[in-house]
N, C-alpha and C. Protein backbone atom coordinates (compact mmCIF):
# COMPACT_ATOMS: atom_id res chain seq x y z
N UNK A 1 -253.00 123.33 -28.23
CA UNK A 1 -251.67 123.53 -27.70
C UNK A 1 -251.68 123.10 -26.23
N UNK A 2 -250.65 122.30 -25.77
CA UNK A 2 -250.32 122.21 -24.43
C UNK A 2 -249.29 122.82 -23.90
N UNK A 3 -249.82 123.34 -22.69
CA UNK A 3 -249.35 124.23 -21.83
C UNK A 3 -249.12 123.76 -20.64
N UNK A 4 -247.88 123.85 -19.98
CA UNK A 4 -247.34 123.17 -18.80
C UNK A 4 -246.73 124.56 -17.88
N UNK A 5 -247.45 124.48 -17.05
CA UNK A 5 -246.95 125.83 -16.20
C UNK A 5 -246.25 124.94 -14.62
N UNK A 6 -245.13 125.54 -14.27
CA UNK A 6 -244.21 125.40 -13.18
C UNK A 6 -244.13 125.96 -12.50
N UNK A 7 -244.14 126.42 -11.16
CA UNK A 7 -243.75 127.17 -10.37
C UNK A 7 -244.30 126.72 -8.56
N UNK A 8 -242.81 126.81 -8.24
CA UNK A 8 -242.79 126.38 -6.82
C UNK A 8 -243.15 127.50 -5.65
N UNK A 9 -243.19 128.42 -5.87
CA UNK A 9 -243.72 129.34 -4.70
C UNK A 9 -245.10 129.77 -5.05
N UNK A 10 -245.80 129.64 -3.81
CA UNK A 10 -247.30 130.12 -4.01
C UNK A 10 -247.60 131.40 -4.52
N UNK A 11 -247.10 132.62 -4.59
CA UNK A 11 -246.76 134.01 -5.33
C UNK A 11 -247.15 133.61 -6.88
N UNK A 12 -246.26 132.86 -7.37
CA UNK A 12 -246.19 132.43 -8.78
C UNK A 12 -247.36 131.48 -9.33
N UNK A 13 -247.45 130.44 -8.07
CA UNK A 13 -248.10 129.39 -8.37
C UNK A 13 -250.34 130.62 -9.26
N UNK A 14 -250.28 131.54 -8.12
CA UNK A 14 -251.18 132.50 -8.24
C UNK A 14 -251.70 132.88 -9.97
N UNK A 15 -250.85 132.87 -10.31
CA UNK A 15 -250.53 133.75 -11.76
C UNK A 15 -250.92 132.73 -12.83
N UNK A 16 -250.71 131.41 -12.50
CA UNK A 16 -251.33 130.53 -13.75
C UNK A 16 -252.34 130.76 -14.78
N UNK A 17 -253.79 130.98 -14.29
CA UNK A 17 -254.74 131.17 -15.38
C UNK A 17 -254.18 132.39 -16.06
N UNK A 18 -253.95 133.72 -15.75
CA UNK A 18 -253.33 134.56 -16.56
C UNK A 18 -252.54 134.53 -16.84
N UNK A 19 -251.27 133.74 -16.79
CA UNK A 19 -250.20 133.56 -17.61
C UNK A 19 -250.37 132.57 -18.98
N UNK A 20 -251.54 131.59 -18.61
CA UNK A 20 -251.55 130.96 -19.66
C UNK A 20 -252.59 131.67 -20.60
N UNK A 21 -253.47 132.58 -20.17
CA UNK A 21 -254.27 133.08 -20.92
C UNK A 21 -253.46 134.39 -22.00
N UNK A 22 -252.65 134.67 -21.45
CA UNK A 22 -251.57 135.71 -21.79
C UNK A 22 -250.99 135.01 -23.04
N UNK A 23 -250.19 134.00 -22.96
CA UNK A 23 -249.70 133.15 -23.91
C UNK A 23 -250.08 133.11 -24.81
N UNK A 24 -251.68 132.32 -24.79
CA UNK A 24 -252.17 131.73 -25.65
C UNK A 24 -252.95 133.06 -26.51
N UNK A 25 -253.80 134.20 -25.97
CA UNK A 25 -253.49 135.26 -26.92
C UNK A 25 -252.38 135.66 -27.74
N UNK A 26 -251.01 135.95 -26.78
CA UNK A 26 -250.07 136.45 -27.99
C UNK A 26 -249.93 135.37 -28.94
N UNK A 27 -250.02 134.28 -28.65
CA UNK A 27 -249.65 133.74 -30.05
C UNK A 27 -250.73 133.50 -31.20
N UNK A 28 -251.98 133.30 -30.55
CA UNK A 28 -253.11 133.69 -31.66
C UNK A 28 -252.78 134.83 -32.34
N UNK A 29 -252.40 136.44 -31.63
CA UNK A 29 -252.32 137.21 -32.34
C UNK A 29 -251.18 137.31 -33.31
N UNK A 30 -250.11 136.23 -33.27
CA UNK A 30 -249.05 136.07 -34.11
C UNK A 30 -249.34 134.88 -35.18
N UNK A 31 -250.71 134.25 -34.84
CA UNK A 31 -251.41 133.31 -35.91
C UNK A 31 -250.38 132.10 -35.83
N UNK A 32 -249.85 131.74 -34.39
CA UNK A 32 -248.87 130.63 -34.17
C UNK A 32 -249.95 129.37 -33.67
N UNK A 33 -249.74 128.20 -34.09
CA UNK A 33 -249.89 127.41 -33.33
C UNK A 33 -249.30 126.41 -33.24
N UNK A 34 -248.45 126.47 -31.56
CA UNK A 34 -247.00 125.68 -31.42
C UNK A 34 -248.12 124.25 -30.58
N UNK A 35 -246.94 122.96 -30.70
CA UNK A 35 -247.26 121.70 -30.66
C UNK A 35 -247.82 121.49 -28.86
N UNK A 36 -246.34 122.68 -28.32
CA UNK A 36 -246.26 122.44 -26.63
C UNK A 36 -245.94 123.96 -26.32
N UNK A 37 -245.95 124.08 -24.77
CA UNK A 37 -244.99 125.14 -24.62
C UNK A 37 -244.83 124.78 -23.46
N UNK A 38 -244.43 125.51 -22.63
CA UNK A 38 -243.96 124.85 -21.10
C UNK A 38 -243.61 126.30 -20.32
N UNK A 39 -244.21 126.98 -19.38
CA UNK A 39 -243.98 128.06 -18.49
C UNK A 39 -243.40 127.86 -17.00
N UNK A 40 -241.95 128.45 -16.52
CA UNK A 40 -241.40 128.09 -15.52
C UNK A 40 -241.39 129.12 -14.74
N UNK A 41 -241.62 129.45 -13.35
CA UNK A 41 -241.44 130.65 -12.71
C UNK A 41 -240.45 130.62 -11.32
N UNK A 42 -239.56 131.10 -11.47
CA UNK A 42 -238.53 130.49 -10.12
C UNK A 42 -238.06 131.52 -9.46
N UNK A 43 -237.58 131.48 -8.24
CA UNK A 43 -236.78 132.79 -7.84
C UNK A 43 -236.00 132.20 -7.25
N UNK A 44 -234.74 133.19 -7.89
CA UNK A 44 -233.00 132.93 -7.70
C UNK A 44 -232.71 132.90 -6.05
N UNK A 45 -233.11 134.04 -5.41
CA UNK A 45 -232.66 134.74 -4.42
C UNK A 45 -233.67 134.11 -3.29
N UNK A 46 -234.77 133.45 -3.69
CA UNK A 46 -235.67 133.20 -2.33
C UNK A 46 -236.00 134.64 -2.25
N UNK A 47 -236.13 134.91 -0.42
CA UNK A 47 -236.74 135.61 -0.08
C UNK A 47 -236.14 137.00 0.36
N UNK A 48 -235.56 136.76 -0.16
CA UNK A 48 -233.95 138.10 0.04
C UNK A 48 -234.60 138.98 -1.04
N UNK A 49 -235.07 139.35 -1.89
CA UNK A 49 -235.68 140.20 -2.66
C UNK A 49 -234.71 140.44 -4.22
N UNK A 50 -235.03 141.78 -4.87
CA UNK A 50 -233.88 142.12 -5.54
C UNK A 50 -234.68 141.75 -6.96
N UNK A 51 -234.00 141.76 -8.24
CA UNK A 51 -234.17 141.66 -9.45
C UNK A 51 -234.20 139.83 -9.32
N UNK A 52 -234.81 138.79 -8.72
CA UNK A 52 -234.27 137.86 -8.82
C UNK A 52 -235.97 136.86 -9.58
N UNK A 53 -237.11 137.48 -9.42
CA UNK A 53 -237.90 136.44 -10.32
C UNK A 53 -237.48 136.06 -12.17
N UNK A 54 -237.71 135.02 -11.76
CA UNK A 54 -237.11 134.29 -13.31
C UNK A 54 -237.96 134.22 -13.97
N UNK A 55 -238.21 134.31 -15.22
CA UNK A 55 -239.74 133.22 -16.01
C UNK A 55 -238.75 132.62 -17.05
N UNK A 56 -238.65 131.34 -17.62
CA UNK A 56 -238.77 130.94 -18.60
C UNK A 56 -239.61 129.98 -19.59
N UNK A 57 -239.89 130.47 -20.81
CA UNK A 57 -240.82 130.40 -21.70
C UNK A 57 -240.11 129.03 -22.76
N UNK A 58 -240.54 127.75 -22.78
CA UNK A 58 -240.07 127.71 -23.80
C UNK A 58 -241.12 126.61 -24.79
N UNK A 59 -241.45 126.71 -25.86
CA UNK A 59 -242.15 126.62 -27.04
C UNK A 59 -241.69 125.82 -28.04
N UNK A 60 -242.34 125.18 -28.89
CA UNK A 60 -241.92 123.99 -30.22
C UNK A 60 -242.96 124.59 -30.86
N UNK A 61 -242.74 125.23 -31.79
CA UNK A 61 -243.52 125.56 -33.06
C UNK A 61 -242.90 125.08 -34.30
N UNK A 62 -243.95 124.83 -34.97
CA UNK A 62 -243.59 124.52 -36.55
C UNK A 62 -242.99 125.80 -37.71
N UNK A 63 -241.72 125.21 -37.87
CA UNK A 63 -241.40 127.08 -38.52
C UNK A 63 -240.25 127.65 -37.80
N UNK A 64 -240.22 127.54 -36.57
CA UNK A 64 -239.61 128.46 -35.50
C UNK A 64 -238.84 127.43 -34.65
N UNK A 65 -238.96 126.21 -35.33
CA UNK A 65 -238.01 125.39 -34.15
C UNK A 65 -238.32 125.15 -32.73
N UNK A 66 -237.53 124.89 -32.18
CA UNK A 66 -237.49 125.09 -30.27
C UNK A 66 -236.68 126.30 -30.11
N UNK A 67 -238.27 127.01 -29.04
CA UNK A 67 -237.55 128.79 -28.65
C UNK A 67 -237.46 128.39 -27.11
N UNK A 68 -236.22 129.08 -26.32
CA UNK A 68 -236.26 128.81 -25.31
C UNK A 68 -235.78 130.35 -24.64
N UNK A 69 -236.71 131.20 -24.25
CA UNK A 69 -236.56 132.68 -23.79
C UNK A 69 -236.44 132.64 -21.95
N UNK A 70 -235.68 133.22 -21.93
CA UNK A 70 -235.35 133.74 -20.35
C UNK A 70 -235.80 135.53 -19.60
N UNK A 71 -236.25 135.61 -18.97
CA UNK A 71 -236.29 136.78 -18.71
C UNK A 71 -236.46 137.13 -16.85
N UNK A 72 -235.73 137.66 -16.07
CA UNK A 72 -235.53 138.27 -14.86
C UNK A 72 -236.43 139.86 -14.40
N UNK A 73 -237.21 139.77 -13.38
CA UNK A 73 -237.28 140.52 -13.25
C UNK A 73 -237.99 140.98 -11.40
N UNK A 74 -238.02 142.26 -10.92
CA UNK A 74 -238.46 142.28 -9.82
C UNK A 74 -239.87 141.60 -8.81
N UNK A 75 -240.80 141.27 -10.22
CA UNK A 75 -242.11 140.81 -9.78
C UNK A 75 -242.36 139.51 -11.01
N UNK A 76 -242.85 138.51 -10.50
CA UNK A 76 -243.36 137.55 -11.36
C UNK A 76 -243.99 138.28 -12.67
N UNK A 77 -245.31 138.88 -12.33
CA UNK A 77 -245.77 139.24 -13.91
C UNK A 77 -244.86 139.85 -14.77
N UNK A 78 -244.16 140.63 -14.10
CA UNK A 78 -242.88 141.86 -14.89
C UNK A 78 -242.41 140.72 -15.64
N UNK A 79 -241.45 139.79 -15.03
CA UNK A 79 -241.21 138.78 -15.64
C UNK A 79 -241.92 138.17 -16.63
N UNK A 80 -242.88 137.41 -16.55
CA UNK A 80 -243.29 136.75 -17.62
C UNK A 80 -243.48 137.98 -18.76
N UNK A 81 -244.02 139.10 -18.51
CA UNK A 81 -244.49 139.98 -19.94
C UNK A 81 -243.26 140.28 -20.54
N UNK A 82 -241.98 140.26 -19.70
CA UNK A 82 -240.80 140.44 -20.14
C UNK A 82 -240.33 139.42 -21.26
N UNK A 83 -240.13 138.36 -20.85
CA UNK A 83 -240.32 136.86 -21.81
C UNK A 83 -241.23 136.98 -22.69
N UNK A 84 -242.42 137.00 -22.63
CA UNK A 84 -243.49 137.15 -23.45
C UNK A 84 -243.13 137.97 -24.84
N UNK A 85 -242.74 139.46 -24.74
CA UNK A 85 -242.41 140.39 -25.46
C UNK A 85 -241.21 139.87 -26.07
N UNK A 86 -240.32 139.32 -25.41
CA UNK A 86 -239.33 138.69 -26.16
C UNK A 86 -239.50 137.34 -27.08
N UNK A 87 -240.16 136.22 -26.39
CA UNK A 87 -240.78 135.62 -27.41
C UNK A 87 -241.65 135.85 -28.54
N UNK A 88 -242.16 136.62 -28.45
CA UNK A 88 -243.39 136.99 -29.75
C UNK A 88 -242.19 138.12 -30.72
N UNK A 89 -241.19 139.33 -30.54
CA UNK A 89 -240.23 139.63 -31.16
C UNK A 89 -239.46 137.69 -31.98
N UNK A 90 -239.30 136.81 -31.31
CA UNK A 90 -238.26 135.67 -31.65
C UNK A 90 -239.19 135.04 -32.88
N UNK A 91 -240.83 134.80 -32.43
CA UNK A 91 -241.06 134.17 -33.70
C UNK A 91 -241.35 135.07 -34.70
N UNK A 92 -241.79 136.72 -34.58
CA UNK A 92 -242.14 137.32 -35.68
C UNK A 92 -240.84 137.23 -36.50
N UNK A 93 -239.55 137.38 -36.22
CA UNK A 93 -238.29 136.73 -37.09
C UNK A 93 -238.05 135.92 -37.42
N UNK A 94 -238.37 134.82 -36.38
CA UNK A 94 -238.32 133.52 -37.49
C UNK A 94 -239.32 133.17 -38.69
N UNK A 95 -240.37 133.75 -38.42
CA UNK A 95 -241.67 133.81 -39.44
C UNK A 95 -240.98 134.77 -40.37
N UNK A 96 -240.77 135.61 -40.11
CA UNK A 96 -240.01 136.50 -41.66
C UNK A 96 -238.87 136.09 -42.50
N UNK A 97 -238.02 135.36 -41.60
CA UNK A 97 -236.96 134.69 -41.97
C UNK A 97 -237.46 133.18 -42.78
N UNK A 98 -238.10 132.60 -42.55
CA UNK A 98 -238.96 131.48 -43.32
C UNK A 98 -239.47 132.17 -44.60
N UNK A 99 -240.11 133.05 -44.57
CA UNK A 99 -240.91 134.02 -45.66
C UNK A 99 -239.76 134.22 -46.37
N UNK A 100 -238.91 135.02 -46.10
CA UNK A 100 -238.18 135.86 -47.05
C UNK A 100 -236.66 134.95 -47.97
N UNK A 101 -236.68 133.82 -47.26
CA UNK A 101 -235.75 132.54 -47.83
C UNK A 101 -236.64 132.13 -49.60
N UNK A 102 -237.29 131.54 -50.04
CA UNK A 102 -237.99 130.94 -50.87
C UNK A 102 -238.19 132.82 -52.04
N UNK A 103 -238.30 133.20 -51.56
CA UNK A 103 -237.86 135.09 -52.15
C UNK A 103 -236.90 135.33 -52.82
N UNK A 104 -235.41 135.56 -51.99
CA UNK A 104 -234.25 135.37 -52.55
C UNK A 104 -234.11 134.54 -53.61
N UNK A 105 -234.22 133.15 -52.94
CA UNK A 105 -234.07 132.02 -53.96
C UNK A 105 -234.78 132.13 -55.69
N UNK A 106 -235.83 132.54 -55.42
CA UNK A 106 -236.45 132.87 -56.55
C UNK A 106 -235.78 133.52 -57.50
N UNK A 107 -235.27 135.14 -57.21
CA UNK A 107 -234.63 135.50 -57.40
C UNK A 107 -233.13 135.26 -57.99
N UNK A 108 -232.39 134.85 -57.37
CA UNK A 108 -231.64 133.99 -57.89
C UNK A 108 -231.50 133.59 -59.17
N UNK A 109 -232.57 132.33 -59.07
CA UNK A 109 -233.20 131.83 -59.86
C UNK A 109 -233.09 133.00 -61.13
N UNK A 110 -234.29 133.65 -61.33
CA UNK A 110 -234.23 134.56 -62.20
C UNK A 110 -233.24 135.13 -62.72
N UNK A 111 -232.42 135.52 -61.96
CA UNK A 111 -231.27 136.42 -62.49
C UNK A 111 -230.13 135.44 -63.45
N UNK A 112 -230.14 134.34 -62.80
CA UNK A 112 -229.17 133.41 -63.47
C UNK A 112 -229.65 132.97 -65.03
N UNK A 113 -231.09 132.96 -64.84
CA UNK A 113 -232.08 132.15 -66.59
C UNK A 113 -231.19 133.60 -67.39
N UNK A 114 -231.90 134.48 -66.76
CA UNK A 114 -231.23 136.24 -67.56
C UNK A 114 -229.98 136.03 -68.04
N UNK A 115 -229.62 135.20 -67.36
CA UNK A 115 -228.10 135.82 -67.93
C UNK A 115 -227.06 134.84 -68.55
N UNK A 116 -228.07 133.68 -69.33
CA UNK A 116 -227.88 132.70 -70.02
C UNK A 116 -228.07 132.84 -71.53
């Protein structure tokens, strides 16, 4: 997997090896393996403070499409684990939602032969 990490302030720039090491666990532990992903870290506000670090996460997996998660928060890491948690919630649904399609259908299936 390639991993492209962004971030223009030295604060953020800091956080790279553990953000990508962060990543690339949760998605082993979700048994994903996406094509790319791309990590952005920005702040809205500069140096004025406030809820304004950004992270966005966004990912091409097979299965799951293109995920593109946003998340705000007071401190860079807050941020990214914020995204993080939200991405790994986005593909465990799309992974269930893939699963549970070919199910129904089956079904279906069945019920209609029955009732011929």
């Amino acid at each position: 997997m390639q991993v492209h990490f962004e971030s223009r302030d030295p604060e953020g720039a800091q956080l790279r090896e553990l953000v990508v090491e962060r990543l690339r666990f949760a998605l082993r532990r979700i048994d994903l393996h996406p094509a790319s992903a791309h990590i952005s870290l920005s702040d809205a506000n500069g140096p004025r403070g406030g809820v304004d670090k950004r992270c966005t996460l966004s990912l091409n997996a097979q299965g799951a499409g293109h995920l593109v998660i946003h998340a705000s928060a007071s401190s860079w890491r807050a941020s990214f684990e914020l995204a993080l948690a939200r991405l790994a919630r986005s593909l465990v649904r799309a992974w269930q939602r893939q699963r549970s399609h070919p199910r129904q259908n089956n079904k279906r299936l069945l019920s209609a032969s029955s009732a011929e």
